[in-house]
N, C-alpha and C. Protein backbone atom coordinates (compact mmCIF):
# COMPACT_ATOMS: atom_id res chain seq x y z
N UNK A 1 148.20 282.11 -121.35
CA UNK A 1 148.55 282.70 -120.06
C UNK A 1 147.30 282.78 -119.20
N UNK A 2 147.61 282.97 -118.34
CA UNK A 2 146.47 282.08 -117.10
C UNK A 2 146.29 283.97 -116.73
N UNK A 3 144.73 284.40 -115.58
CA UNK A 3 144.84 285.40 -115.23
C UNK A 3 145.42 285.33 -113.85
N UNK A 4 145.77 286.80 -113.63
CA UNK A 4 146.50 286.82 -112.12
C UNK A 4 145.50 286.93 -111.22
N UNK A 5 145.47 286.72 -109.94
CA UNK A 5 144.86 287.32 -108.94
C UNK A 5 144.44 288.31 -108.44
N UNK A 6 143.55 288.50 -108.82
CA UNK A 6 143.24 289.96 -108.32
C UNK A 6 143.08 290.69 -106.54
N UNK A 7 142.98 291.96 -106.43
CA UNK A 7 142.26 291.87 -105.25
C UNK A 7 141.26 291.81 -104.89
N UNK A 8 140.32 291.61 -105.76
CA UNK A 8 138.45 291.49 -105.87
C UNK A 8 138.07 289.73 -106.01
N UNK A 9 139.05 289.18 -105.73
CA UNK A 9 138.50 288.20 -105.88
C UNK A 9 137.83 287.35 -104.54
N UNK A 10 138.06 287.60 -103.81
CA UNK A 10 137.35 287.63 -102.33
C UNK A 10 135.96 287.98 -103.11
N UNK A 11 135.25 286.42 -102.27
CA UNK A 11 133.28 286.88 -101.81
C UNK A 11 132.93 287.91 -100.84
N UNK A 12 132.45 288.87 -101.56
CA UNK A 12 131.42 289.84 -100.60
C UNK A 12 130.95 289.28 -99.29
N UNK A 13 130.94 290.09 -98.52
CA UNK A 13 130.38 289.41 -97.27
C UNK A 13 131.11 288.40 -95.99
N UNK A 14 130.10 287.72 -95.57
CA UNK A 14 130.71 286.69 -94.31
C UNK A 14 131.95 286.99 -93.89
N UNK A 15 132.49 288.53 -93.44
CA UNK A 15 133.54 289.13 -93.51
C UNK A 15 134.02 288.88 -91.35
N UNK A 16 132.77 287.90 -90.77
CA UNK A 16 133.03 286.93 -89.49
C UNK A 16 134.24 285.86 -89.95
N UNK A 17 133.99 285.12 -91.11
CA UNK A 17 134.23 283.64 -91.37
C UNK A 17 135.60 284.10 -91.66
N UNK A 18 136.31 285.86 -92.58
CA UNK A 18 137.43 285.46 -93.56
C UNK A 18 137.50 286.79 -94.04
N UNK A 19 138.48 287.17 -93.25
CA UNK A 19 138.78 288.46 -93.69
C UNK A 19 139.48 288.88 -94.83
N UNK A 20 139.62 289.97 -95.56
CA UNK A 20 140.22 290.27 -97.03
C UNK A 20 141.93 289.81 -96.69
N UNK A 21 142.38 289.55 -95.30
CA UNK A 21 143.69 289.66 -95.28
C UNK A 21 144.34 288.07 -95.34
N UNK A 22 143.44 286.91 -94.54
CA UNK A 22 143.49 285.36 -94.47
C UNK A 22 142.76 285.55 -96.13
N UNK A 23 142.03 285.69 -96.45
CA UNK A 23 141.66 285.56 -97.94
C UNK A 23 143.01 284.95 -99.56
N UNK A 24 143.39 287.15 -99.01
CA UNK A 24 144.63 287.19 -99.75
C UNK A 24 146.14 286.00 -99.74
N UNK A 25 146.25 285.69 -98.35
CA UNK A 25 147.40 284.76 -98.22
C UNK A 25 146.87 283.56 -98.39
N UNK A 26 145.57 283.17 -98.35
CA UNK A 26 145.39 281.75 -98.86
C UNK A 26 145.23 281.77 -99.97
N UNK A 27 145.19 283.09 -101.32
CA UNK A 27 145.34 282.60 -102.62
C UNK A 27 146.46 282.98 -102.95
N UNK A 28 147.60 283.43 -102.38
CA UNK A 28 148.86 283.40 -102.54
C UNK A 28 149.73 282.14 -102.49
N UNK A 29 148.99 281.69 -101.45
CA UNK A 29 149.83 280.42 -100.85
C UNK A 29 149.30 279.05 -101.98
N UNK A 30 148.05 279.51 -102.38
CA UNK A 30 147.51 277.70 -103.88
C UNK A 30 148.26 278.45 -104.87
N UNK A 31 148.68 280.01 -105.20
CA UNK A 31 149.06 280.37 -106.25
C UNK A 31 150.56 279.86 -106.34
N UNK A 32 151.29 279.74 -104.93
CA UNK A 32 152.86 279.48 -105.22
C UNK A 32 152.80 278.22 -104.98
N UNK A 33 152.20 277.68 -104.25
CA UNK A 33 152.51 275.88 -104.02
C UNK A 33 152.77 275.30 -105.21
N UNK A 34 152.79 274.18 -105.55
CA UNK A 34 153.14 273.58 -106.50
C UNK A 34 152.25 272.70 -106.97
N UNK A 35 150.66 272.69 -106.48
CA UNK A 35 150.04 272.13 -106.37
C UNK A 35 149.00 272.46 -107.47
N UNK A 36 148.46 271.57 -108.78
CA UNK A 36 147.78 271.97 -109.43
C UNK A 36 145.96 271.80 -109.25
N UNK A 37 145.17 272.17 -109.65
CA UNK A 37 143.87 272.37 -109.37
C UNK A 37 143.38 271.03 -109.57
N UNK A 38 144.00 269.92 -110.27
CA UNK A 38 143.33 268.85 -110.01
C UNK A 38 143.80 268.01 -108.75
N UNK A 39 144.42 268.72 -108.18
CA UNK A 39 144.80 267.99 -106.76
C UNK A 39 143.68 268.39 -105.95
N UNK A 40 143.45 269.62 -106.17
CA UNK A 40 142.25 270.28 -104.97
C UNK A 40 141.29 269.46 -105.51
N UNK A 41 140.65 269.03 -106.59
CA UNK A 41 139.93 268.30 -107.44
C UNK A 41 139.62 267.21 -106.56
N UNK A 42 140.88 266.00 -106.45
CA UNK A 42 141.10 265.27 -105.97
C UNK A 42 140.58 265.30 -104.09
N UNK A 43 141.32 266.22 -103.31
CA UNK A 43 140.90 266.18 -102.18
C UNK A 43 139.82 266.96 -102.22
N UNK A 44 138.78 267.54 -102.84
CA UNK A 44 137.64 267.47 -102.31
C UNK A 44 136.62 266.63 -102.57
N UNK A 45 137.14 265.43 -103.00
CA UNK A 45 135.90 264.16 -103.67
C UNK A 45 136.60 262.79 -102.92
N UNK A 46 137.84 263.24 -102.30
CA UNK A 46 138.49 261.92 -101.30
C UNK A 46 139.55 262.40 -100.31
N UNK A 47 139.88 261.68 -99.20
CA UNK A 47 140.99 262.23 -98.53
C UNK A 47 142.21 261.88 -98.75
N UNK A 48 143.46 262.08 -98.90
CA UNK A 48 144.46 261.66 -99.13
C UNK A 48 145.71 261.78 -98.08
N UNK A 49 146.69 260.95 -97.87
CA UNK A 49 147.61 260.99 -96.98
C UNK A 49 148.54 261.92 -97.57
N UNK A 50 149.56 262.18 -97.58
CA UNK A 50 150.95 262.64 -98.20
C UNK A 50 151.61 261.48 -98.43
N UNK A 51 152.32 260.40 -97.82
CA UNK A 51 152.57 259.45 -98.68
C UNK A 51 151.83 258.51 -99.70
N UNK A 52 150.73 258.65 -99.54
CA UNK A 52 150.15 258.10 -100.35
C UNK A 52 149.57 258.92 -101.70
N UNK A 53 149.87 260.23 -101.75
CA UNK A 53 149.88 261.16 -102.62
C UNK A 53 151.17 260.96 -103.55
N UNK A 54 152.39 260.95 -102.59
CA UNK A 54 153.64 260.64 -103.12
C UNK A 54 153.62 259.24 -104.20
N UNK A 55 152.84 258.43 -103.59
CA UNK A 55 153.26 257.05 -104.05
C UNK A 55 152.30 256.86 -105.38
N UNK A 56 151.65 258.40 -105.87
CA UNK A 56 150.54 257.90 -107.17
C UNK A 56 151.37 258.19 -108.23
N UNK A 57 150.59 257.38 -109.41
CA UNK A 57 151.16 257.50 -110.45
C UNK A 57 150.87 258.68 -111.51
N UNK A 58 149.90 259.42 -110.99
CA UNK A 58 149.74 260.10 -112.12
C UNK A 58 150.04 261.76 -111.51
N UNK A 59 150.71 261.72 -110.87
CA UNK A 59 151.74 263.03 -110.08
C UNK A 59 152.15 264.59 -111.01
N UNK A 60 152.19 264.15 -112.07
CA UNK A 60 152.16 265.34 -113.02
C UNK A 60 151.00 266.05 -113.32
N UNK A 61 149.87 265.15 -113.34
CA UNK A 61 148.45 266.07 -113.48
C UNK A 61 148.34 266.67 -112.09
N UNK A 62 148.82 266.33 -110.97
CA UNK A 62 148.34 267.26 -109.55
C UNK A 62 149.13 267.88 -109.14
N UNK A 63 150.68 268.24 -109.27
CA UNK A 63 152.04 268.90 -109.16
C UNK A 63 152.94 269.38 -110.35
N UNK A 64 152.69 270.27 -109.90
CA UNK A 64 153.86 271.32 -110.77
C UNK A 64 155.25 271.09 -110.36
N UNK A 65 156.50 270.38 -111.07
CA UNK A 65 157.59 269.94 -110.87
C UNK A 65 157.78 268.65 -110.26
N UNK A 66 158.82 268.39 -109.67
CA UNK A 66 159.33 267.30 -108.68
C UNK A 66 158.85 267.07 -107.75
N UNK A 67 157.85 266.03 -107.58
CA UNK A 67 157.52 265.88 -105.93
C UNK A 67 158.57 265.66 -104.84
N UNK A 68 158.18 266.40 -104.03
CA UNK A 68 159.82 266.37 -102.99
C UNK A 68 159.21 264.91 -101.66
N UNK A 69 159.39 264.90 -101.07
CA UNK A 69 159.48 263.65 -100.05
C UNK A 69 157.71 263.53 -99.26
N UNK A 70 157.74 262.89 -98.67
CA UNK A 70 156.11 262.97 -98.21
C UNK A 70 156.34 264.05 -97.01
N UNK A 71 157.06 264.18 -96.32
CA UNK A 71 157.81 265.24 -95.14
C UNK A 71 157.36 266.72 -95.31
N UNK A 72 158.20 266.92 -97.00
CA UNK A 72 157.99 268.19 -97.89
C UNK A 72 156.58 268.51 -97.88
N UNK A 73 155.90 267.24 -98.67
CA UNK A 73 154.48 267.39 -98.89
C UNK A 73 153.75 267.78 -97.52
N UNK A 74 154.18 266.98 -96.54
CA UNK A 74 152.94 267.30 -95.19
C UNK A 74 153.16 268.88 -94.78
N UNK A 75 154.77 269.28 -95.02
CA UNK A 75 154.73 270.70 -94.43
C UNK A 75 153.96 271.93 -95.16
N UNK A 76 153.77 271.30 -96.64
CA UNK A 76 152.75 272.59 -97.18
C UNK A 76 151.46 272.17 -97.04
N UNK A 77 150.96 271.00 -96.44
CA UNK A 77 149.81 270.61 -96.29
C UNK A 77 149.27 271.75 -95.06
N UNK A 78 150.30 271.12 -93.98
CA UNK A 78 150.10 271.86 -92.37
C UNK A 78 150.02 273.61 -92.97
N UNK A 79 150.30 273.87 -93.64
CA UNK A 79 150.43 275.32 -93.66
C UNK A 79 148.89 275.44 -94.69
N UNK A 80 148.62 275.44 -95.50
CA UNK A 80 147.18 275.35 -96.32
C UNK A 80 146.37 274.63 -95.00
N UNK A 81 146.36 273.96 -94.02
CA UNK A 81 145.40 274.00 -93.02
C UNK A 81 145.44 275.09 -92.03
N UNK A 82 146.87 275.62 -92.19
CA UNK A 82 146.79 276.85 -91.38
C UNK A 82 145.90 277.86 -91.64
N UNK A 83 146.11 278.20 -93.00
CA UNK A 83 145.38 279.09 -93.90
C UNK A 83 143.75 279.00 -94.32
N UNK A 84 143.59 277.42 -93.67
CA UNK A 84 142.04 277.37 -93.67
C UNK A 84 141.32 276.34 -95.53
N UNK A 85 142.59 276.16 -96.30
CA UNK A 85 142.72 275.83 -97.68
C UNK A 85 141.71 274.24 -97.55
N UNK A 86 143.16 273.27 -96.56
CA UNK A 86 142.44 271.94 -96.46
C UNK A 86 142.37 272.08 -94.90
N UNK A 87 141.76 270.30 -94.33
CA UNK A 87 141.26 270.13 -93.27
C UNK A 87 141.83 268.80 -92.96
N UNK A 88 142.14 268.37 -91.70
CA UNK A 88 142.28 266.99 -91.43
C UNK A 88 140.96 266.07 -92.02
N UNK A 89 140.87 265.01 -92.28
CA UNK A 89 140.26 264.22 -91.84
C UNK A 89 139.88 263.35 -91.07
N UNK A 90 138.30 263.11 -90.43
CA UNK A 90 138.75 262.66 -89.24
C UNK A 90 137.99 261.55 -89.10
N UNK A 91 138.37 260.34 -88.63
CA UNK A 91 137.41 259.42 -88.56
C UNK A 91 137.19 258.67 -86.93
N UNK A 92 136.51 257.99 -86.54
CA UNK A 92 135.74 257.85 -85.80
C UNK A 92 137.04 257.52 -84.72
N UNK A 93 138.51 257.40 -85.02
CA UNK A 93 139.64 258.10 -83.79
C UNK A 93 139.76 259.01 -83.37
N UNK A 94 139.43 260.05 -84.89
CA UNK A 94 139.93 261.42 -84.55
C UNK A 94 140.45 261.92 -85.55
N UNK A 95 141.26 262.46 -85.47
CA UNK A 95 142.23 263.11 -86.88
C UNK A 95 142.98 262.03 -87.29
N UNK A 96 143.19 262.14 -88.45
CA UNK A 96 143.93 261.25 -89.44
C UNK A 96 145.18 262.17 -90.10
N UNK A 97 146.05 261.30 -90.62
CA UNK A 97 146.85 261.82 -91.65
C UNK A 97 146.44 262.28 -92.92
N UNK A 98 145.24 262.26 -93.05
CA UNK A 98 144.65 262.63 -94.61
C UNK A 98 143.94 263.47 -94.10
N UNK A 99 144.11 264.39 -96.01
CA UNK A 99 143.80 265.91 -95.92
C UNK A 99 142.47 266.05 -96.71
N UNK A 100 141.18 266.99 -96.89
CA UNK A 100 140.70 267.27 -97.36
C UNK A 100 140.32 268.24 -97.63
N UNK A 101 139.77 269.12 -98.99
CA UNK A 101 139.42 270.74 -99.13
C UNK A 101 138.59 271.05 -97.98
N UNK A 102 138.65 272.44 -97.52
CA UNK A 102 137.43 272.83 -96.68
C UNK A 102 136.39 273.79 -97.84
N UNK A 103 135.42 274.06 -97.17
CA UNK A 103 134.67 275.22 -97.79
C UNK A 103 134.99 276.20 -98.60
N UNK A 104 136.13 277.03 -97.45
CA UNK A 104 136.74 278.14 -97.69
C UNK A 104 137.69 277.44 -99.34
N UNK A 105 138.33 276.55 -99.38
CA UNK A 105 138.98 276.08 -100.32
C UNK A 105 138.48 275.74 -101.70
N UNK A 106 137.16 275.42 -101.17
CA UNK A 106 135.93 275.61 -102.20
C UNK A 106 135.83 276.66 -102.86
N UNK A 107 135.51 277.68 -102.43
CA UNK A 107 135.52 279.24 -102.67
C UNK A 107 136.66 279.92 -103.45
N UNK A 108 137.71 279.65 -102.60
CA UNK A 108 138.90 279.76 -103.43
C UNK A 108 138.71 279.64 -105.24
N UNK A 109 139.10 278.41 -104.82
CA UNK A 109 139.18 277.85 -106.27
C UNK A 109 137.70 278.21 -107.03
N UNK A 110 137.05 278.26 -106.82
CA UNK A 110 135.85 278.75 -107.53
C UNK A 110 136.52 280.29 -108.22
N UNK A 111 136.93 280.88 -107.97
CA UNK A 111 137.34 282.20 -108.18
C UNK A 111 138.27 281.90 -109.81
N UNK A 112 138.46 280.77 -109.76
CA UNK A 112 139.32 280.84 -110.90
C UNK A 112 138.87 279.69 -112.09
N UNK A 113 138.29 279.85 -112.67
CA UNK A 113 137.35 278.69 -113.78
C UNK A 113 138.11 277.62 -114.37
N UNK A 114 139.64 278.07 -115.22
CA UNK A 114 140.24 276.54 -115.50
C UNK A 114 141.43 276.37 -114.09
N UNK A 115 142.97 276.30 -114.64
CA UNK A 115 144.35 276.17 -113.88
C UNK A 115 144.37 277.37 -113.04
N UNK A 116 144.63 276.89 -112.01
CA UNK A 116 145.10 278.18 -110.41
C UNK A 116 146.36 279.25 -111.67
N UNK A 117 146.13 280.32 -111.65
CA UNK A 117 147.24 280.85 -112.28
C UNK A 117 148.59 281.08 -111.37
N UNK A 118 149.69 281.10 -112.00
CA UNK A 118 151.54 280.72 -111.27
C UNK A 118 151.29 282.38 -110.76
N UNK A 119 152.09 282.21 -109.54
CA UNK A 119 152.32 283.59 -108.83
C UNK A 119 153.36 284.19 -109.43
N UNK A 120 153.00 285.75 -109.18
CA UNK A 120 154.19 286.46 -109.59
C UNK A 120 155.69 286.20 -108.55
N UNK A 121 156.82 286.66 -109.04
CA UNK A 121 158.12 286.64 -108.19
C UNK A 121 156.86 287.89 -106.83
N UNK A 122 156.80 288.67 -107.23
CA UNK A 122 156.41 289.54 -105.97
C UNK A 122 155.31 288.67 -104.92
N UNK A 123 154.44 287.98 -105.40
CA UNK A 123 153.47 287.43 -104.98
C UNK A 123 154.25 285.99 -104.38
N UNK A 124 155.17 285.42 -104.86
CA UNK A 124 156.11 284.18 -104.28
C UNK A 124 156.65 285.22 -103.23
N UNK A 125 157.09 286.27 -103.00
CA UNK A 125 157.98 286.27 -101.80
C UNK A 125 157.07 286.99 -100.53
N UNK A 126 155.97 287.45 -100.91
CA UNK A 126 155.00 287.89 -100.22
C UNK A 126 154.63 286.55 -99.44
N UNK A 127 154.19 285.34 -100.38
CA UNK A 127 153.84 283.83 -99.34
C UNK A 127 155.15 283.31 -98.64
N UNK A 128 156.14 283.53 -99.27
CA UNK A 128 157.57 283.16 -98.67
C UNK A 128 157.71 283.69 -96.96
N UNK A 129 157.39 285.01 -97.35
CA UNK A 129 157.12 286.32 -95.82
C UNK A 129 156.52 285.84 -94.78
N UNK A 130 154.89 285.07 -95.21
CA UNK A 130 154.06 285.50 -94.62
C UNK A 130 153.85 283.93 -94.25
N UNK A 131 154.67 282.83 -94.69
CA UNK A 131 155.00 281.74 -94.47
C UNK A 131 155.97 281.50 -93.30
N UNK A 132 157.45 281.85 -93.75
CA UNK A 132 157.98 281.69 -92.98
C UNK A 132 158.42 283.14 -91.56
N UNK A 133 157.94 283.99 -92.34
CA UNK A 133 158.53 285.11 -91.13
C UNK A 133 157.12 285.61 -90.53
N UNK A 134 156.14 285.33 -90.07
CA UNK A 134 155.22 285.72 -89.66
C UNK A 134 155.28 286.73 -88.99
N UNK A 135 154.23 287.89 -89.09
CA UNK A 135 153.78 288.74 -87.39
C UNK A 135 153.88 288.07 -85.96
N UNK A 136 154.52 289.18 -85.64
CA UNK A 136 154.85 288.14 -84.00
C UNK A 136 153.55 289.52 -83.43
């Protein structure tokens, strides 16, 4: 069994860059995705599209379950860039369809030494909330 998330797991400090509250929902949001730690693995050593994520073969080491459509994939992408997780990539057009870790995503995952541990049901409907029903 993997450990849970704590609330200490936030870095001290640079409390400009990332407050305890964007903190918390961006390790809610790698904790429920479906996305396993060698995916973050993956996009922080290359960029990747969503269909071209879809179209690899070795999909079980970077996803937890059924990969759903490249569509599926881009909408939890757009939302982990919301959250500051990944970043476009951009090349000498501009932004691209491929994603890469940021810093902050760095950090993240540093917090947790082997597998992102699975969210609790409370902790899934908290990202569910704070996903789809936002503060207006």
């Amino acid at each position: 069994m993997h450990p849970q998330p704590t609330n200490d797991t936030a870095p001290q400090g640079d409390a400009e860059e990332r407050d305890q509250r964007s903190w918390k929902r961006a390790e809610r949001a790698v904790c429920s995705l479906p996305y396993r730690r060698t995916f973050y693995g993956l996009v922080s050593d290359q960029a990747i599209s969503s269909a071209g994520f879809c179209q690899r073969t070795d999909l079980d080491r970077l996803f937890r379950g059924r990969v759903a459509a490249p569509d599926s994939v881009e909408n939890d992408w757009i939302w982990l860039i919301r959250l500051g997780v990944l970043r476009r990539e951009v090349d000498g057009q501009g932004l691209t369809e491929r994603v890469r870790l940021t810093p902050m995503g760095r950090q993240l995952l540093a917090t947790w030494p082997a597998e992102i541990p699975t969210a609790t049901p409370l902790q899934r409907l908290q990202h569910w909330v704070s996903r789809y029903r936002p503060r207006r």
